[in-house]
C-alpha atoms as a PDB file:
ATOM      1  CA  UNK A   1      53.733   4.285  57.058  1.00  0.00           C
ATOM      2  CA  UNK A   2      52.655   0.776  56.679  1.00  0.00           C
ATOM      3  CA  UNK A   3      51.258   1.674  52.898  1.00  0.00           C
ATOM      4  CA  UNK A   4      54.899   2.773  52.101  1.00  0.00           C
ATOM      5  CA  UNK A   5      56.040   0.035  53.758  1.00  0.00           C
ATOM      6  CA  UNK A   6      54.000  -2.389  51.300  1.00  0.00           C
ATOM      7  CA  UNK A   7      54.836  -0.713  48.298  1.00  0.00           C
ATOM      8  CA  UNK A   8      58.562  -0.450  48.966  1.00  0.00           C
ATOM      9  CA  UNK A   9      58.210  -4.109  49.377  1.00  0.00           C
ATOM     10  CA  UNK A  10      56.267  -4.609  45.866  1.00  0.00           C
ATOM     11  CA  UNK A  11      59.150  -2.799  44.307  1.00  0.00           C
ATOM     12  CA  UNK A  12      61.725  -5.266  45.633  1.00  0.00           C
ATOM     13  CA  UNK A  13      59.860  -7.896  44.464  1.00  0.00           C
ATOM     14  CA  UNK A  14      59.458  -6.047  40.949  1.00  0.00           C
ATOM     15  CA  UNK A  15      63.136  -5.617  40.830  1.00  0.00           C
ATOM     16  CA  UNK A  16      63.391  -9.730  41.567  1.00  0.00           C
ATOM     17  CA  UNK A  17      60.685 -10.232  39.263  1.00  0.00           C
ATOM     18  CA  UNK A  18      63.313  -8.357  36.206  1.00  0.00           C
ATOM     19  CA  UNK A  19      66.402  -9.924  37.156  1.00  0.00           C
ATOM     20  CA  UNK A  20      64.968 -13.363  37.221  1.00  0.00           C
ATOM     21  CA  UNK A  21      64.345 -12.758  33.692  1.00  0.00           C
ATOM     22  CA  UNK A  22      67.485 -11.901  32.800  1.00  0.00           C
ATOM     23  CA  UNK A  23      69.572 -13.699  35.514  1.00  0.00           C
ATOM     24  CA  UNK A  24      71.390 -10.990  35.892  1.00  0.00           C
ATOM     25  CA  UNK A  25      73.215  -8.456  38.952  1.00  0.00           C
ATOM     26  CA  UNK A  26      73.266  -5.131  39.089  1.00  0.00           C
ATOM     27  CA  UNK A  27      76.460  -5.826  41.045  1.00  0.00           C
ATOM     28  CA  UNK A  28      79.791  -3.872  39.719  1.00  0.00           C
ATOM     29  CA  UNK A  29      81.016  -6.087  37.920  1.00  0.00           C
ATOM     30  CA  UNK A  30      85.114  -6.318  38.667  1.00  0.00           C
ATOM     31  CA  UNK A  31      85.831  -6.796  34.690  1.00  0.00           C
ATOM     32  CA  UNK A  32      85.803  -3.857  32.491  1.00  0.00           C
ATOM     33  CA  UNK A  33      82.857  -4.281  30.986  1.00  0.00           C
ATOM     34  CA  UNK A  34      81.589  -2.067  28.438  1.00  0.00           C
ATOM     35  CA  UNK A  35      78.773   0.438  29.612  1.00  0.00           C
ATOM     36  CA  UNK A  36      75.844   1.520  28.188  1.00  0.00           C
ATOM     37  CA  UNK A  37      75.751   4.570  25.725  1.00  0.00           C
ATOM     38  CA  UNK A  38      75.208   7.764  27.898  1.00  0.00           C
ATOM     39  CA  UNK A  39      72.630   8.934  25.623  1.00  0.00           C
ATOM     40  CA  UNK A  40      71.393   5.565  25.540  1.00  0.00           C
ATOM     41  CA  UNK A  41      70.352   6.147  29.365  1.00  0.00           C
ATOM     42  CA  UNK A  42      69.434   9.934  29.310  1.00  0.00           C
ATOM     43  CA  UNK A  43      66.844   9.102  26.760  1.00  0.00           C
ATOM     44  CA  UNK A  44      65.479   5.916  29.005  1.00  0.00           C
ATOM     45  CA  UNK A  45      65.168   8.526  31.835  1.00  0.00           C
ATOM     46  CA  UNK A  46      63.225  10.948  29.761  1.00  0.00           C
ATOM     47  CA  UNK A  47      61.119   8.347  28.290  1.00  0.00           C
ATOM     48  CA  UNK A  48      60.285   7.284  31.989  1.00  0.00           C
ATOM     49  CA  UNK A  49      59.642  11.215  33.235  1.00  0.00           C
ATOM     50  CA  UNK A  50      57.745  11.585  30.436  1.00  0.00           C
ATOM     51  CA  UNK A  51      55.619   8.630  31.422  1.00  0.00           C
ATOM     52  CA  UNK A  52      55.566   9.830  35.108  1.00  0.00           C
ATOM     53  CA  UNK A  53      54.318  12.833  34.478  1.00  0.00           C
ATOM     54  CA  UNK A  54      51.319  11.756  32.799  1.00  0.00           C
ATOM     55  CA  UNK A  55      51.010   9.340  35.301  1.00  0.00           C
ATOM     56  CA  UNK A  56      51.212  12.286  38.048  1.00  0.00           C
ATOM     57  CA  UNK A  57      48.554  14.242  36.058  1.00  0.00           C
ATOM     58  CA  UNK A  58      46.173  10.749  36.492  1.00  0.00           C
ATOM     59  CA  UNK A  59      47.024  11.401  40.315  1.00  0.00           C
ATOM     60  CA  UNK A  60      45.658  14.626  40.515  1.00  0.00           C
ATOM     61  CA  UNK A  61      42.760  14.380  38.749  1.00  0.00           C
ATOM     62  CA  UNK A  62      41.852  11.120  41.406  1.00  0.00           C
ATOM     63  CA  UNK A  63      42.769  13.806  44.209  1.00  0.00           C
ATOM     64  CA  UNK A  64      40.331  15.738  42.938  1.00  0.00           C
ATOM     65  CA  UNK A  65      37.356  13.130  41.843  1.00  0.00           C
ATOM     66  CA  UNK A  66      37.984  11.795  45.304  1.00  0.00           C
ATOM     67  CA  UNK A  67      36.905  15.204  47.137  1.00  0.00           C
ATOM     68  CA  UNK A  68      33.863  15.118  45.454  1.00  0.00           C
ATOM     69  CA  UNK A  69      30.423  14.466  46.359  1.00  0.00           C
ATOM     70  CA  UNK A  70      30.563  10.631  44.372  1.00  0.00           C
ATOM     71  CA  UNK A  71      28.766   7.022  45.522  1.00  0.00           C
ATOM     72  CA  UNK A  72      31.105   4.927  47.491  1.00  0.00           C
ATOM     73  CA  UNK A  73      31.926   2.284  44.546  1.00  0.00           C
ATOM     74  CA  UNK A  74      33.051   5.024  42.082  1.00  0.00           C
ATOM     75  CA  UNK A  75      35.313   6.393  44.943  1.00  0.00           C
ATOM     76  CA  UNK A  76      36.896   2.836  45.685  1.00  0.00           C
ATOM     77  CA  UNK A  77      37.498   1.988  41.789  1.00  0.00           C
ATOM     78  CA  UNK A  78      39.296   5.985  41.539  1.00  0.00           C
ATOM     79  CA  UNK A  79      41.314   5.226  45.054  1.00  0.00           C
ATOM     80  CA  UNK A  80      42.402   1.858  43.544  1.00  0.00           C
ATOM     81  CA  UNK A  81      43.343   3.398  40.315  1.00  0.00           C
ATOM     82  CA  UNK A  82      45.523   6.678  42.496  1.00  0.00           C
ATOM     83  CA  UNK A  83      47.221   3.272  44.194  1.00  0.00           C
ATOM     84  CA  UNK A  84      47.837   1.891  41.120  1.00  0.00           C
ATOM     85  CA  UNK A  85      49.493   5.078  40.187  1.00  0.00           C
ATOM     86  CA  UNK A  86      51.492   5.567  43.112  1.00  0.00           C
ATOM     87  CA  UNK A  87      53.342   2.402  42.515  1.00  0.00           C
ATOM     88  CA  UNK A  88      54.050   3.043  38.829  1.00  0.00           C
ATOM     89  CA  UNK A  89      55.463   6.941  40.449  1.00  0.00           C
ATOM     90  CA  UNK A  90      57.265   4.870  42.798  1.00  0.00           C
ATOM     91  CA  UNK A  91      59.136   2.348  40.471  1.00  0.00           C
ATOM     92  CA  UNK A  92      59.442   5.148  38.154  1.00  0.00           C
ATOM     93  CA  UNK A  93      61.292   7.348  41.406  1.00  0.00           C
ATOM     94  CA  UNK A  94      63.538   4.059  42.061  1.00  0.00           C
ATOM     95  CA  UNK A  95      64.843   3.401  38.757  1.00  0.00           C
ATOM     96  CA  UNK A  96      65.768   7.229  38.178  1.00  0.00           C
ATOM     97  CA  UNK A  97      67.782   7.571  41.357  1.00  0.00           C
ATOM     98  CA  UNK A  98      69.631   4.325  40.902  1.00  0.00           C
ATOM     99  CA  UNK A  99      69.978   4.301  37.436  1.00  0.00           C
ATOM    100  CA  UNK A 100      74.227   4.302  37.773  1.00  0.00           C
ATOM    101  CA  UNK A 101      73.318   0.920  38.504  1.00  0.00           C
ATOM    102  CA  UNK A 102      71.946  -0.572  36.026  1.00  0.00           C
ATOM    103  CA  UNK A 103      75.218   0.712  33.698  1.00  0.00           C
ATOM    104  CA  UNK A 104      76.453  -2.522  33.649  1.00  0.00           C
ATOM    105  CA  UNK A 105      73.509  -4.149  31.758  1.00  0.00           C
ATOM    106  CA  UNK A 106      73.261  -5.033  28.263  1.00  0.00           C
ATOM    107  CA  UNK A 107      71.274  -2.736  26.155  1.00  0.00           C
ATOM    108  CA  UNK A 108      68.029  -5.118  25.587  1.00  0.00           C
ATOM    109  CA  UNK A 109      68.798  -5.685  29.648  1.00  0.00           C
ATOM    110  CA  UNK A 110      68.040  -2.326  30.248  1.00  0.00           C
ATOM    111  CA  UNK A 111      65.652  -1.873  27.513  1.00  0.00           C
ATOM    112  CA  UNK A 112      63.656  -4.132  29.229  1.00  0.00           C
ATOM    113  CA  UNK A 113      63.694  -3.185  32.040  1.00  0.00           C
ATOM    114  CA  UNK A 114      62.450   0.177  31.357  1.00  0.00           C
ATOM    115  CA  UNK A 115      59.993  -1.337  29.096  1.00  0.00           C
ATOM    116  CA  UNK A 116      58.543  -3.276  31.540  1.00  0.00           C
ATOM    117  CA  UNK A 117      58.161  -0.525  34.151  1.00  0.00           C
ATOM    118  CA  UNK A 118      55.456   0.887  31.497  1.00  0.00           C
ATOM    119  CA  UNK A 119      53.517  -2.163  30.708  1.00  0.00           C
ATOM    120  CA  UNK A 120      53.462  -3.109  34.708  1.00  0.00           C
ATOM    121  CA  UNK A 121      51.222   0.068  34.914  1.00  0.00           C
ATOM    122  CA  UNK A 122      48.783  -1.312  32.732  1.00  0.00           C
ATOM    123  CA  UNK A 123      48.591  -4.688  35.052  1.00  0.00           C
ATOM    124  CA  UNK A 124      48.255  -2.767  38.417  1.00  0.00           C
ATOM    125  CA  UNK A 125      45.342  -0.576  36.314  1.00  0.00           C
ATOM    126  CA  UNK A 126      43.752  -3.955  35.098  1.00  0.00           C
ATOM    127  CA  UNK A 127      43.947  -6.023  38.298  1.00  0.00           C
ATOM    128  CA  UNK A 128      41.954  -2.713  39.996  1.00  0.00           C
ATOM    129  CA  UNK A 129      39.250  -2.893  37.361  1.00  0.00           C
ATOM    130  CA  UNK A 130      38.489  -6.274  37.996  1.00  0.00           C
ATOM    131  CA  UNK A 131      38.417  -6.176  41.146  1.00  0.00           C
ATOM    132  CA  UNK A 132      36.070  -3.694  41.617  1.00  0.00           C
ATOM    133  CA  UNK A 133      33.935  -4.814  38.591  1.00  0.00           C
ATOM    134  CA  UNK A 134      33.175  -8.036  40.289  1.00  0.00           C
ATOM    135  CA  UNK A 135      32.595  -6.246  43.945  1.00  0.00           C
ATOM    136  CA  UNK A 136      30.046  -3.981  41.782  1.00  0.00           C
ATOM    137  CA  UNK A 137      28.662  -7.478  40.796  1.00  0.00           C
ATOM    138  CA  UNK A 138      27.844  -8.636  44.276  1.00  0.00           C
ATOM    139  CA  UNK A 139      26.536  -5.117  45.484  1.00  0.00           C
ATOM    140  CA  UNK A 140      24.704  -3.894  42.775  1.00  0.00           C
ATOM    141  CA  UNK A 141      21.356  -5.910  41.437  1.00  0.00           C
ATOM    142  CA  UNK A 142      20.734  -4.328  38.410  1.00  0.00           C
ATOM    143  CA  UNK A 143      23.888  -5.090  36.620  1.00  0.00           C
ATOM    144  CA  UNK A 144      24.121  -8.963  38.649  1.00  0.00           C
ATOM    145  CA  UNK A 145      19.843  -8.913  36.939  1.00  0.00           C
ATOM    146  CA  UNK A 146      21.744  -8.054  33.818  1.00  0.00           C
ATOM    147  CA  UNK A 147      24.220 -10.340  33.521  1.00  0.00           C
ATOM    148  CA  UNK A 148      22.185 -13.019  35.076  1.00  0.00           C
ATOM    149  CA  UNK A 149      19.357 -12.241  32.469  1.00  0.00           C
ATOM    150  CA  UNK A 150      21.337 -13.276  29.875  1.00  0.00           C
ATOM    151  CA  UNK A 151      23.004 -16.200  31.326  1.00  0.00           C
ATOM    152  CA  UNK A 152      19.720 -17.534  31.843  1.00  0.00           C
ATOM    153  CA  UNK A 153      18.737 -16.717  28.321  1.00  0.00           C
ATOM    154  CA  UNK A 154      21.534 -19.058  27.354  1.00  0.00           C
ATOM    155  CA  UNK A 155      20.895 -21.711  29.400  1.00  0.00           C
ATOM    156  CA  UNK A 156      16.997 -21.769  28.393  1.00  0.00           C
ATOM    157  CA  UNK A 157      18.408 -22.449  24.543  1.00  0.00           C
ATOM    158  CA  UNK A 158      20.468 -25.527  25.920  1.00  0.00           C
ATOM    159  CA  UNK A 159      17.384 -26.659  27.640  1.00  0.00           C
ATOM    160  CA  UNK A 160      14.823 -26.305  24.985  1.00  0.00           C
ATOM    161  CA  UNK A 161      17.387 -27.850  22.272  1.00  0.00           C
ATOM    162  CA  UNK A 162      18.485 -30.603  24.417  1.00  0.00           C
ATOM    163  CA  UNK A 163      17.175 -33.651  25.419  1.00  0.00           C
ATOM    164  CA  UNK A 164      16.933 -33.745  28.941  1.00  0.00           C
ATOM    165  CA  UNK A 165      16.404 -37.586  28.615  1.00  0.00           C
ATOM    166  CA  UNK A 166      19.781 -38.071  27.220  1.00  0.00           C
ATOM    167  CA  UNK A 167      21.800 -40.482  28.919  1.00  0.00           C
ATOM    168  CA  UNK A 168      25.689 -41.290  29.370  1.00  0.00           C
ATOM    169  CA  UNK A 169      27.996 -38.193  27.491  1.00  0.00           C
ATOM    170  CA  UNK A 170      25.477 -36.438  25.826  1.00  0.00           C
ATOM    171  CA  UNK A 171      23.798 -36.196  29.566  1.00  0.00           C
ATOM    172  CA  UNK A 172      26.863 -35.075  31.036  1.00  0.00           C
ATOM    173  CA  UNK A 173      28.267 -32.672  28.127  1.00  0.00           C
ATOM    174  CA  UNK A 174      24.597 -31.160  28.804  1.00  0.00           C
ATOM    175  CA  UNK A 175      24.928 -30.569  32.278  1.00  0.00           C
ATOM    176  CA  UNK A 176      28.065 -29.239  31.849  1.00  0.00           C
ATOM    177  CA  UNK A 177      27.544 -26.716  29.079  1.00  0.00           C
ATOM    178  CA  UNK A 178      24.840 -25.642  31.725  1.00  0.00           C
ATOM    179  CA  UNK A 179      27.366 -25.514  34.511  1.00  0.00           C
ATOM    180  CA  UNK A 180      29.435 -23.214  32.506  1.00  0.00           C
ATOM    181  CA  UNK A 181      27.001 -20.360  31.643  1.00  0.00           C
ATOM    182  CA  UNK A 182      26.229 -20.793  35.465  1.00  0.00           C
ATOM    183  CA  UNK A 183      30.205 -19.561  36.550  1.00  0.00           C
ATOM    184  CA  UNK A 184      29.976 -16.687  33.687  1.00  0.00           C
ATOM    185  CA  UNK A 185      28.642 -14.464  36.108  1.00  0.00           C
ATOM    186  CA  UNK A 186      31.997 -13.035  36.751  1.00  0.00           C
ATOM    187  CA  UNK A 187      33.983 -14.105  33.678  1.00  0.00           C
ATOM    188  CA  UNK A 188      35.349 -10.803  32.053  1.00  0.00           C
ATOM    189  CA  UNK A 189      34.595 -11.596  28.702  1.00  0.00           C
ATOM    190  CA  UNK A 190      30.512 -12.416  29.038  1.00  0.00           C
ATOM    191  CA  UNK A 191      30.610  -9.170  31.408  1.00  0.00           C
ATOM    192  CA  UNK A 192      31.933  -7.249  28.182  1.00  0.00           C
ATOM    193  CA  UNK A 193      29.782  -8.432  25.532  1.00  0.00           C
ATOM    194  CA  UNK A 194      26.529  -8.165  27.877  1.00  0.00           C
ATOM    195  CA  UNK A 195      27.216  -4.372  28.141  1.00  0.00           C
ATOM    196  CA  UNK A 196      28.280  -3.636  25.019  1.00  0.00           C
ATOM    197  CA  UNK A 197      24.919  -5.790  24.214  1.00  0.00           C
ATOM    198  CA  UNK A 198      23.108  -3.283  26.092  1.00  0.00           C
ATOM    199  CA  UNK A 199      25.077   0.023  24.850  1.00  0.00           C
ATOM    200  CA  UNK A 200      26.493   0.626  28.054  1.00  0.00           C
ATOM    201  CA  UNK A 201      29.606   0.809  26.660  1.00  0.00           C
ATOM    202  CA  UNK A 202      30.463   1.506  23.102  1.00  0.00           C
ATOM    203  CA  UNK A 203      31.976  -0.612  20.576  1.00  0.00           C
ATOM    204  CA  UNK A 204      35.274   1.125  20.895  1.00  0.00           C
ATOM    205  CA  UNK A 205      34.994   0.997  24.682  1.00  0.00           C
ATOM    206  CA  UNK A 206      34.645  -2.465  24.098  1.00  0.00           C
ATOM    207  CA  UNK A 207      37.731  -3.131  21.616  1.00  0.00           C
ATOM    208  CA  UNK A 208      39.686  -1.050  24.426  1.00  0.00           C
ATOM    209  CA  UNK A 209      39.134  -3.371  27.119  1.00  0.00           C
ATOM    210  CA  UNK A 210      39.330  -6.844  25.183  1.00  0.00           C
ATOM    211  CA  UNK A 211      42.794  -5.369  23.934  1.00  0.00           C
ATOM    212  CA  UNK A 212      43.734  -4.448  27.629  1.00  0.00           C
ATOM    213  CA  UNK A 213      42.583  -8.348  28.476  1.00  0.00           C
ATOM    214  CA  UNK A 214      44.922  -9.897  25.745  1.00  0.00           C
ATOM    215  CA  UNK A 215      47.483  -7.763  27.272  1.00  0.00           C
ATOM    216  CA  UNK A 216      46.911  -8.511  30.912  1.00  0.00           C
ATOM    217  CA  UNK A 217      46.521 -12.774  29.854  1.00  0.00           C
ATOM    218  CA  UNK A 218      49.904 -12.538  28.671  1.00  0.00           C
ATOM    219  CA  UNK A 219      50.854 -10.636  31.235  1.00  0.00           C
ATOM    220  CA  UNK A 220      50.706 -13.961  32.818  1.00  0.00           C
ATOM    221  CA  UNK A 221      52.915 -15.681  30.416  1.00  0.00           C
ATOM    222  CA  UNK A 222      56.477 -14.051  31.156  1.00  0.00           C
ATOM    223  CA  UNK A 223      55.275 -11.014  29.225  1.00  0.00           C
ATOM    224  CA  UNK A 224      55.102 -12.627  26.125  1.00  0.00           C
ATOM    225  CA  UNK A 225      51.907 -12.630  23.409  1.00  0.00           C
ATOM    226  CA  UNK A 226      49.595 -15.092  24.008  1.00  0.00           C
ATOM    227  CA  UNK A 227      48.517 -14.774  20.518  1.00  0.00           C
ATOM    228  CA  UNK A 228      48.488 -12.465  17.961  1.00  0.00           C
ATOM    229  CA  UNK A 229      47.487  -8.722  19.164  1.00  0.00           C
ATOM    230  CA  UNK A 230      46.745  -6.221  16.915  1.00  0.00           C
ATOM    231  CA  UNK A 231      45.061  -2.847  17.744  1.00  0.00           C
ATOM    232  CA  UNK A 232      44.841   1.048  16.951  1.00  0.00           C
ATOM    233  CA  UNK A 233      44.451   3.637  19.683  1.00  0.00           C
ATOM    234  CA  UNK A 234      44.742   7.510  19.175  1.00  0.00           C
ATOM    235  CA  UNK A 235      45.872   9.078  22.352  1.00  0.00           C
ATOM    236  CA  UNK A 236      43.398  11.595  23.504  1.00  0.00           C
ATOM    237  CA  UNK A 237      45.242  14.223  24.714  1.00  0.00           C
ATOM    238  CA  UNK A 238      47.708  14.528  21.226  1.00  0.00           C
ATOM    239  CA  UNK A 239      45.805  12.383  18.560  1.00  0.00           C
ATOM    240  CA  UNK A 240      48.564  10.235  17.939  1.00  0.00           C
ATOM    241  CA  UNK A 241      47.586   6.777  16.567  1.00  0.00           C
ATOM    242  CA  UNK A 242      49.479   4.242  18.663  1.00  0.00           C
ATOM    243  CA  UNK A 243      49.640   0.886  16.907  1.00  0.00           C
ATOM    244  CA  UNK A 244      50.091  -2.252  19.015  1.00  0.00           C
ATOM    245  CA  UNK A 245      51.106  -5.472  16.816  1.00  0.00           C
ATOM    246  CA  UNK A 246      52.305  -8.131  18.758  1.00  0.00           C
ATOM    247  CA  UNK A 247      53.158 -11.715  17.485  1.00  0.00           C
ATOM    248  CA  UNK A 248      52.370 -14.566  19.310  1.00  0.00           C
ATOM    249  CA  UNK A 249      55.517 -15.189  21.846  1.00  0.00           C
ATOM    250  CA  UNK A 250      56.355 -11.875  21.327  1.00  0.00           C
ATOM    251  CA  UNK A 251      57.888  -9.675  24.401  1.00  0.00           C
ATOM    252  CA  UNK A 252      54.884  -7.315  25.247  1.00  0.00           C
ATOM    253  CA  UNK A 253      56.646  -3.803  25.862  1.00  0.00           C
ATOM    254  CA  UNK A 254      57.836  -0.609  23.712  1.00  0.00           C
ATOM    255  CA  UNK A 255      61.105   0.221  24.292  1.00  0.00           C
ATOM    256  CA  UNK A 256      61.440   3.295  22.408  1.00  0.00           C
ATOM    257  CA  UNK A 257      57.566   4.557  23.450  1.00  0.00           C
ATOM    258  CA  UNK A 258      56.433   4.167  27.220  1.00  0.00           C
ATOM    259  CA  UNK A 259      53.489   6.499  26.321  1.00  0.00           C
ATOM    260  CA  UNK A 260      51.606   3.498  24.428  1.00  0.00           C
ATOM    261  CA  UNK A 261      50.490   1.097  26.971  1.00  0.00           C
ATOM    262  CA  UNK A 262      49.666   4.221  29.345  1.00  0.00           C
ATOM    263  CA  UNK A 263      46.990   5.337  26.886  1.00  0.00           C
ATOM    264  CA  UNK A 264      45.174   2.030  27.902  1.00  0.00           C
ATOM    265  CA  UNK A 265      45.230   2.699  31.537  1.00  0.00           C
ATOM    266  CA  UNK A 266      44.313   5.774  30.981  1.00  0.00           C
ATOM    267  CA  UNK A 267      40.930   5.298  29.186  1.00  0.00           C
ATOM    268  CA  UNK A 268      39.907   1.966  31.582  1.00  0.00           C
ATOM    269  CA  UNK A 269      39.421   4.954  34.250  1.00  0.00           C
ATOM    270  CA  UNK A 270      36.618   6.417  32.158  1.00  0.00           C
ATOM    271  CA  UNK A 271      35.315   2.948  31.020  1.00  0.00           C
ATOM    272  CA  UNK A 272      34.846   1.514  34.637  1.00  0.00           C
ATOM    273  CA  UNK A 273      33.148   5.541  35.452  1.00  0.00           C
ATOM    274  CA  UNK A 274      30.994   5.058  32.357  1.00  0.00           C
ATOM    275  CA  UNK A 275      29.750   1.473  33.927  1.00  0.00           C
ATOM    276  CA  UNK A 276      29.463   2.807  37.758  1.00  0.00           C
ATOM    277  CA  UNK A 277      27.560   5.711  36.655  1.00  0.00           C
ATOM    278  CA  UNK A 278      24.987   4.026  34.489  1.00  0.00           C
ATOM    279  CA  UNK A 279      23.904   1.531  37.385  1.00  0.00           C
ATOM    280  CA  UNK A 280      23.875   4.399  40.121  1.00  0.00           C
ATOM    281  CA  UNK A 281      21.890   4.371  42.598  1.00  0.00           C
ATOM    282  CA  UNK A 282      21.003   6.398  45.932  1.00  0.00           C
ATOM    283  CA  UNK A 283      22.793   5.356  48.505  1.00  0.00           C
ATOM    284  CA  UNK A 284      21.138   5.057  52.359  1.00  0.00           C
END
């Protein structure tokens, strides 16, 4: 009860979140405004059950993992990831059955809208992996030894190619530069590049998750590019290439295909799996 509780109360604040954006009511308006096409909507909706019911299949396939005979860790990051999905279900569930609503809205209103519903997926999935990637950090030595190692390696080079007698800003730009590979331990980024470093996750694991990172940074922005994003990704299940071009400032969602950003989501599952399981260990 309480976890329905919670997410009913994310939702509202999603909803907030949208209209804030726009400034905008979902009010009846008393003027006779003019309303959205009707096909307009019915093919929003279908995008969106479309984009559940992959979702849904994500859901089962958690159920499932999590009735398994799996370490702890690789249970919490699939339980996350089912939450994740539950949410995404749910504003999915609340937009359908309200959509009379939302009749009033402008076209790119209600574009958006929808839009966004598909790339907030994506951010629930990405706030999961981190979290769990930097609990798996704390608990696990070999892949803290691993990270560590290399931090380390860094910081030697400083050392040996820097005075340690230097005084004023080159003392301080030193100690700094030494400061910073100390605080990597848990910066996404140097976490990436040590495992792809180590072939623990391949190079197009790795262009997956950077992408994923550019997405989620802007997330952070009002939804708009940090930068310019360009990337290619073939859905597994079809083999459709899904190409993601976004200019810097540009809004970060698909209108016209919800299926793209879930594609994302759908292969950090197996990325975060491919890390768990390659540091496993027996558990007491």
């Amino acid at each position: 009860m309480i976890l329905i509780l919670s997410l009913i109360n994310r939702i509202k604040e999603f909803t907030k979140t949208i209209f804030n954006r726009f400034k905008f009511t979902i009010t009846p308006q008393k003027n006779d405004v003019p309303k959205i096409d009707e096909e307009i909507i019915n093919n929003k909706v279908a995008l969106l059950k479309s984009l559940g019911d992959r979702i849904h299949s994500d859901v089962l396939f958690c159920k499932n993992f999590l009735q398994s005979d799996r370490p702890v860790i690789e249970k919490k990051w699939v339980e996350g990831f089912r939450s994740a999905c539950n949410y995404s279900l749910m504003l999915i569930k609340s937009f359908i059955t309200s959509v009379n609503e939302y009749r009033n809205l402008s076209i790119e209103q209600f574009s958006y809208y929808v839009g966004k519903i598909a790339v907030q997926h994506l951010l629930e999935v990405v706030n999961v992996f981190e979290q769990i990637l930097n609990e798996f950090l704390v608990e696990n030595e070999d892949i803290k030894e691993l990270v560590q190692s290399r931090i380390n390696k860094k910081i030697a080079i400083i050392e040996e190619n820097w005075n340690s007698e230097s005084k004023g800003k080159g003392k301080k730009l030193r100690a700094n530069l030494i400061n910073q590979y100390k605080n990597k331990i848990y910066e996404m980024s140097f976490i990436r590049d040590t495992l792809r470093s180590k072939n623990i996750i391949d190079d197009t694991d790795f262009q997956l998750w950077s992408f994923a990172w550019d997405i989620r940074n802007s997330m952070h922005r009002n939804f708009t590019a940090i930068k310019d994003i360009n990337f290619d990704y073939p859905d597994i299940r079809t083999g459709k290439i899904y190409h993601f071009n976004f200019k810097k400032g540009e809004e970060l969602y698909h209108p016209q295909d919800l299926i793209s950003h879930y594609i994302i989501t759908e292969q950090l599952l197996f990325i975060m799996l491919k890390i768990l399981t390659s540091f496993r260990y027996e558990e007491e």
